[in-house]
Protein backbone atom coordinates (compact mmCIF):
# COMPACT_ATOMS: atom_id res chain seq x y z
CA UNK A 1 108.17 -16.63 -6.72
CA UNK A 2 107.25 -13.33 -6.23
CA UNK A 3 103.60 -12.49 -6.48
CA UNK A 4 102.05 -9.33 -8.89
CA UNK A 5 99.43 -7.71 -8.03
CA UNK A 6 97.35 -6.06 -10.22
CA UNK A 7 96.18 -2.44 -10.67
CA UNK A 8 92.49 -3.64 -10.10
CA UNK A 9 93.04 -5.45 -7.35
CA UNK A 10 95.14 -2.69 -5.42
CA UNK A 11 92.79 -0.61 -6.30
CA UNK A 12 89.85 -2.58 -4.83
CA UNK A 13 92.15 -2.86 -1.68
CA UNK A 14 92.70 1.07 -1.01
CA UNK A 15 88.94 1.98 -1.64
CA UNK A 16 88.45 -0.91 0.77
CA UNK A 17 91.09 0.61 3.87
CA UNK A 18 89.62 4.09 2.99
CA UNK A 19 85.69 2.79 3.59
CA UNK A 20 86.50 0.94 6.84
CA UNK A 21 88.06 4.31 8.05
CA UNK A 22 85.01 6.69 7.08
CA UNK A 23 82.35 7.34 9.43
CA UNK A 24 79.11 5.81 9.10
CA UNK A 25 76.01 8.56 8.69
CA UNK A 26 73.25 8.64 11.37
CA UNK A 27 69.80 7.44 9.98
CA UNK A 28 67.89 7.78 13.24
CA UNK A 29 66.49 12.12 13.68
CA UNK A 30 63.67 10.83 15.58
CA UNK A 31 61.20 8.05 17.14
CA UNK A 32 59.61 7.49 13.76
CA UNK A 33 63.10 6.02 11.95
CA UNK A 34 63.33 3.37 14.48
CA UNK A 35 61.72 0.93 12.37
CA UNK A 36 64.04 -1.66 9.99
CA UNK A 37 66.62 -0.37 12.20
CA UNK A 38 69.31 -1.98 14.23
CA UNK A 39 69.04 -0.83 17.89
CA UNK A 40 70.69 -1.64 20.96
CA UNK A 41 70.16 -2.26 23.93
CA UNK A 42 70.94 -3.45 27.39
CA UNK A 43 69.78 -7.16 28.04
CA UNK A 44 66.70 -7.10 30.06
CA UNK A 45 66.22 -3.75 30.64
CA UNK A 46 62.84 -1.87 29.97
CA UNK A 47 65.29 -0.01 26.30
CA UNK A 48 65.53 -3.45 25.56
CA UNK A 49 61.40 -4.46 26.35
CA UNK A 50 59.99 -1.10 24.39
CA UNK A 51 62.53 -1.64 21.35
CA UNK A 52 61.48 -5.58 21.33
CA UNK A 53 58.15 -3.87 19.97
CA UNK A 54 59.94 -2.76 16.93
CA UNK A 55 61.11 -6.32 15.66
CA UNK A 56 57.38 -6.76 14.32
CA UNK A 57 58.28 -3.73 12.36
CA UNK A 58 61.79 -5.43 10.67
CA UNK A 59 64.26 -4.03 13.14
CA UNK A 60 66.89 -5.60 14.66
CA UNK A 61 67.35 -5.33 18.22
CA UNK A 62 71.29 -6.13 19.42
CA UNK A 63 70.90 -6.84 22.90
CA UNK A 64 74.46 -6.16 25.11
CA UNK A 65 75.37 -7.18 29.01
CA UNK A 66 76.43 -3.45 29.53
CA UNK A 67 75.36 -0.18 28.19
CA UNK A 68 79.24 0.85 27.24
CA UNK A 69 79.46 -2.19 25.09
CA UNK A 70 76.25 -0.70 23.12
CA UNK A 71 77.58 2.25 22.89
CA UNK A 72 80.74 0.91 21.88
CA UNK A 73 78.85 -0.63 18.72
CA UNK A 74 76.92 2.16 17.93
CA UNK A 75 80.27 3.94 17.53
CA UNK A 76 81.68 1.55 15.25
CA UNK A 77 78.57 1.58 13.19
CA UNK A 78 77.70 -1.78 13.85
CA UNK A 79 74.19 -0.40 15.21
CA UNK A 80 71.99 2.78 14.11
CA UNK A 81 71.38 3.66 17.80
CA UNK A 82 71.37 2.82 22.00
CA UNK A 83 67.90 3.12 23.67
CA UNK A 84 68.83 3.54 27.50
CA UNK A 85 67.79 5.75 30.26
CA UNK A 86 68.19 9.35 30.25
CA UNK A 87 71.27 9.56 32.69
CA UNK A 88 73.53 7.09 32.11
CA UNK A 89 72.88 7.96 28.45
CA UNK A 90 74.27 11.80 29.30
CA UNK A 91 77.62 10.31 31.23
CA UNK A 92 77.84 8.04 27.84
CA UNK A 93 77.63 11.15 25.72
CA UNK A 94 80.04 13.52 27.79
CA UNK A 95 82.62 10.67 27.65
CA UNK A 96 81.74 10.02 23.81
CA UNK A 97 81.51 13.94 21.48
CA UNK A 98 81.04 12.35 19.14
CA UNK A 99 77.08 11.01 20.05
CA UNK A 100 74.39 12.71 20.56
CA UNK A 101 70.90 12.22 21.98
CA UNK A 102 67.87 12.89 20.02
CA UNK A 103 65.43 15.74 21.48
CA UNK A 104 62.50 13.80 21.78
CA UNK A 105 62.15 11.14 24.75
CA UNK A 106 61.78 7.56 23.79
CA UNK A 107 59.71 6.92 27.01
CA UNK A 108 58.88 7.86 30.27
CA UNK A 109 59.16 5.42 33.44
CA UNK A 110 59.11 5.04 37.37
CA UNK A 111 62.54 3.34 38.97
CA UNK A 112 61.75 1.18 42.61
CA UNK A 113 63.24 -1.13 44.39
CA UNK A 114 62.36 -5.14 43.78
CA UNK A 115 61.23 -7.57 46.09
CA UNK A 116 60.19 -11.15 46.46
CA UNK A 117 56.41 -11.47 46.69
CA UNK A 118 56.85 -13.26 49.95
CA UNK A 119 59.02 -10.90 51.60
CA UNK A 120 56.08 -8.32 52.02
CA UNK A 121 57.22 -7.22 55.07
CA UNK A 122 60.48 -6.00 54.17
CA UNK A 123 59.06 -4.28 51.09
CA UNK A 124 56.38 -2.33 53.81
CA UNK A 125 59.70 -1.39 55.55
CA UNK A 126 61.59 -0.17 52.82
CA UNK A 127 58.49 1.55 51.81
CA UNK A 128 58.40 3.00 54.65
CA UNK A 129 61.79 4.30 54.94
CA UNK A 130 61.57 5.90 51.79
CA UNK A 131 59.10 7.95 52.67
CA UNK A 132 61.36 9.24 55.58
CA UNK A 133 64.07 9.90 53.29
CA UNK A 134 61.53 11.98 50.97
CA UNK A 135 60.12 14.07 53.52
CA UNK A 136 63.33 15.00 55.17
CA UNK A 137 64.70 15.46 51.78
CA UNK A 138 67.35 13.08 51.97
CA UNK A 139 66.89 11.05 48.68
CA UNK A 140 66.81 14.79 46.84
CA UNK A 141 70.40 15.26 48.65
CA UNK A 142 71.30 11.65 47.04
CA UNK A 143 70.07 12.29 43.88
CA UNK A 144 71.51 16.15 43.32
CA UNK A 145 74.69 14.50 44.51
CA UNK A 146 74.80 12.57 41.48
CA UNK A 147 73.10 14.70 38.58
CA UNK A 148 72.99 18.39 37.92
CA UNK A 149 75.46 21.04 39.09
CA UNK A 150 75.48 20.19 42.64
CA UNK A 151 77.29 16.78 42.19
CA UNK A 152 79.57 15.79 44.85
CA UNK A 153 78.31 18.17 47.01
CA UNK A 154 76.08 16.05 48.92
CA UNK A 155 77.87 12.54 50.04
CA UNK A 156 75.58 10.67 51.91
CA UNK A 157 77.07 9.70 55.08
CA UNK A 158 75.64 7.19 57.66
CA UNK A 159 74.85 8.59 60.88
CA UNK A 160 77.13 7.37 63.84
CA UNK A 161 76.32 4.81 65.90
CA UNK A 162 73.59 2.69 64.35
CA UNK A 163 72.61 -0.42 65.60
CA UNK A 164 72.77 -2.47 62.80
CA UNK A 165 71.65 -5.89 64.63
CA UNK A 166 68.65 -6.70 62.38
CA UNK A 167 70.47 -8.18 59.86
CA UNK A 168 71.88 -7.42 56.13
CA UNK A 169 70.40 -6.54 53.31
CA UNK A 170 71.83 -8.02 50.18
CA UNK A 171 71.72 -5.73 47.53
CA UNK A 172 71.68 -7.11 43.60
CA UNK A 173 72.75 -4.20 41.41
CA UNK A 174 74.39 -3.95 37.30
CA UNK A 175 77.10 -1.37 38.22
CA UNK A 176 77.58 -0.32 34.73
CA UNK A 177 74.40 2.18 34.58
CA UNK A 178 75.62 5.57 35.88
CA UNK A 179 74.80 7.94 37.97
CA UNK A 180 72.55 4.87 39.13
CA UNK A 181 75.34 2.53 39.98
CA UNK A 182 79.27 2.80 38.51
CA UNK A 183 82.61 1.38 40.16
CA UNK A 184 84.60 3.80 41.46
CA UNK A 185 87.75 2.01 41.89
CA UNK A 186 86.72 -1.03 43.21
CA UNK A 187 83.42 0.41 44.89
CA UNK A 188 80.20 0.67 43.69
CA UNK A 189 78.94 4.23 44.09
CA UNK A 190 75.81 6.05 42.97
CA UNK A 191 72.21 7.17 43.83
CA UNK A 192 70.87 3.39 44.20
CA UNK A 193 73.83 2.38 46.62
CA UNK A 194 73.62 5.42 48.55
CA UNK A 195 70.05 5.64 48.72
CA UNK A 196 69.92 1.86 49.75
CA UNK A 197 72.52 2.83 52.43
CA UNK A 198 70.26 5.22 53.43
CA UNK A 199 67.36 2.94 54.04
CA UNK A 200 69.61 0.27 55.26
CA UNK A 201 70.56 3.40 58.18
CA UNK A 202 67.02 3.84 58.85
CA UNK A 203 66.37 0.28 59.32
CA UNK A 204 69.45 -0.90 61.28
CA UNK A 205 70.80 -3.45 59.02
CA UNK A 206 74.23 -4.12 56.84
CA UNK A 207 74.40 -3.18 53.37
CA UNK A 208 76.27 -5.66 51.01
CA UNK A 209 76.29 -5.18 47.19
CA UNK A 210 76.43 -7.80 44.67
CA UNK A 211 77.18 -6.86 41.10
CA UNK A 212 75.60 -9.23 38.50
CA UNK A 213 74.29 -9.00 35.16
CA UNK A 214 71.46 -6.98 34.32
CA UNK A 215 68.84 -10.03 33.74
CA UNK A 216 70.02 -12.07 36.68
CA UNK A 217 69.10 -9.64 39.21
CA UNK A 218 65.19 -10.61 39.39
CA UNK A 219 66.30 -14.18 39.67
CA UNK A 220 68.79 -13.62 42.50
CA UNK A 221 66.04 -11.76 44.83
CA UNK A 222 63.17 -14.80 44.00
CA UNK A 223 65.99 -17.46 44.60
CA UNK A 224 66.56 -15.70 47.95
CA UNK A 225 70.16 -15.18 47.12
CA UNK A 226 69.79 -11.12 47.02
CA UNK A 227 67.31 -9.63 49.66
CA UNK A 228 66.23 -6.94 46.72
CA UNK A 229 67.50 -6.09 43.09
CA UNK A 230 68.19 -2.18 43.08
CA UNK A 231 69.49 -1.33 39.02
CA UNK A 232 67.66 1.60 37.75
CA UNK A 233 64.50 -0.90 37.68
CA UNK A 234 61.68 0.18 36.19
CA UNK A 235 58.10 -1.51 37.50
CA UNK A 236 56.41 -3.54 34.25
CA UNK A 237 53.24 -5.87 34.21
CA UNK A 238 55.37 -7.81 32.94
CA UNK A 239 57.64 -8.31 35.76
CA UNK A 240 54.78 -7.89 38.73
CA UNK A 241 53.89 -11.20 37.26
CA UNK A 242 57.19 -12.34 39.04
CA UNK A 243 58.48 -9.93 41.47
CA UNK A 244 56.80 -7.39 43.59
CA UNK A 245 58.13 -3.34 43.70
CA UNK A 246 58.18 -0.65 46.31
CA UNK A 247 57.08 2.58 46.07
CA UNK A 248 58.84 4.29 43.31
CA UNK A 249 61.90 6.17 44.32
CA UNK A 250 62.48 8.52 41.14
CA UNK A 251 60.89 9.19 37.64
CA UNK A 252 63.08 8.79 34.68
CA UNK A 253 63.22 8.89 30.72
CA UNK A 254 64.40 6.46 28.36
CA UNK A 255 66.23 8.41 25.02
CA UNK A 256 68.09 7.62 21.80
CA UNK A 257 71.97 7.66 21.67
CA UNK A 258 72.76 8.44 18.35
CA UNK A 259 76.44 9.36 16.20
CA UNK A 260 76.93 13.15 15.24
């Protein structure tokens, strides 16, 4: 029997293809409209422990493994905005015209390396070694490599004929946070892996990176299964209670991803 269907109905059907096709408007100009929203953010990063804040003020936060799959659902509409650092957020919004990131800086924070609070000795020696790489302006090399107009001019490259006898360092990293850390082809590449090979050079050990989810990282270097979580990792009361830090190896800003 062949079914009718009415003019109504059609109708309701067409104005129902045409709204899942139109774009949905940006609500969020600025740090005020934040609250009732729905944000997102990546799980267990400090985006997702400043926008937690906002829940007592009726938004939703949407928490995601990886920063692409926020973004992803901000441009579907399924969120009103991505709170994430300040870099990766500008390789998100090259790759993506159509977002945007609001003028005004969300917040500001200082990235270092963690460390289980018994392995104080190891922290002193990465401390240590950073400070080398700062004064002989290695980690600027690393970093300029990455962001601004001199990128890929400055490849850090190990200096022949280390002896790398002391052991391996075990290196727990989110690769999905670029410049910090991104695949490139089946390598992880960015300022935290080179700068870690860096210090690894200047301490004679192995580097060996271990890709993991975001909030498994501070739990891999107390369990002893990673000798330090390096992600873009910004130093919190909240996690001193559990983990100890270096020295900070770079400032950075968390902003707003936003639609056009």
């Amino acid at each position: 029997m062949k079914k009718v269907i009415s003019f109504a109905v059609l109708a309701a059907m067409v104005f129902s293809l045409v709204g899942c096709g139109s774009k949905k408007e940006n609500t969020v100009h600025s740090v005020d409209d934040l609250p009732g929203k729905v944000i997102g953010v990546q799980l267990g990063t400090t985006g997702d422990i400043y926008a937690s804040d906002y829940e007592a003020e009726g938004s939703t936060i949407e928490r995601f493994n990886k920063g692409n799959d926020a973004v992803s659902a901000l441009k579907t509409g399924k969120i009103d905005c991505v709170i994430i650092d300040e870099q990766p957020a500008k390789a998100f919004v090259e790759k993506n015209p159509d977002l945007t990131i609001l003028d005004d800086p969300f917040a500001l924070e200082e990235y270092a390396v963690c460390v289980a609070k018994e392995n104080s000795e190891f922290t002193a020696q990465v401390n240590e070694a950073l400070a080398e790489l700062k004064a002989d302006g290695t980690l600027d090399q690393i970093i300029s490599n990455f962001i601004g107009e001199e990128r890929g001019q400055h490849e850090y490259v190990s200096p022949e004929g280390i002896d790398r006898s002391n052991g391996t360092i075990i290196m727990a990293t989110n690769a999905y946070f670029e410049p910090y850390e991104y695949y490139e082809g089946d390598k992880v590449v960015g300022i935290d892996p080179s700068m870690m090979q860096a210090v690894a050079d200047k301490l004679g050990m192995e580097l060996q990176i271990e890709d993991m989810e975001f909030d498994s990282i501070i739990t891999a270097v107390q369990s002893g299964k990673a000798t330090c979580g390096v992600a873009g990792m910004t130093v919190t009361e909240d996690r001193l209670k559990n983990i100890d830090f270096t020295d900070p190896y770079t400032t950075a800003t968390q902003v707003i991803i936003v639609r056009k």
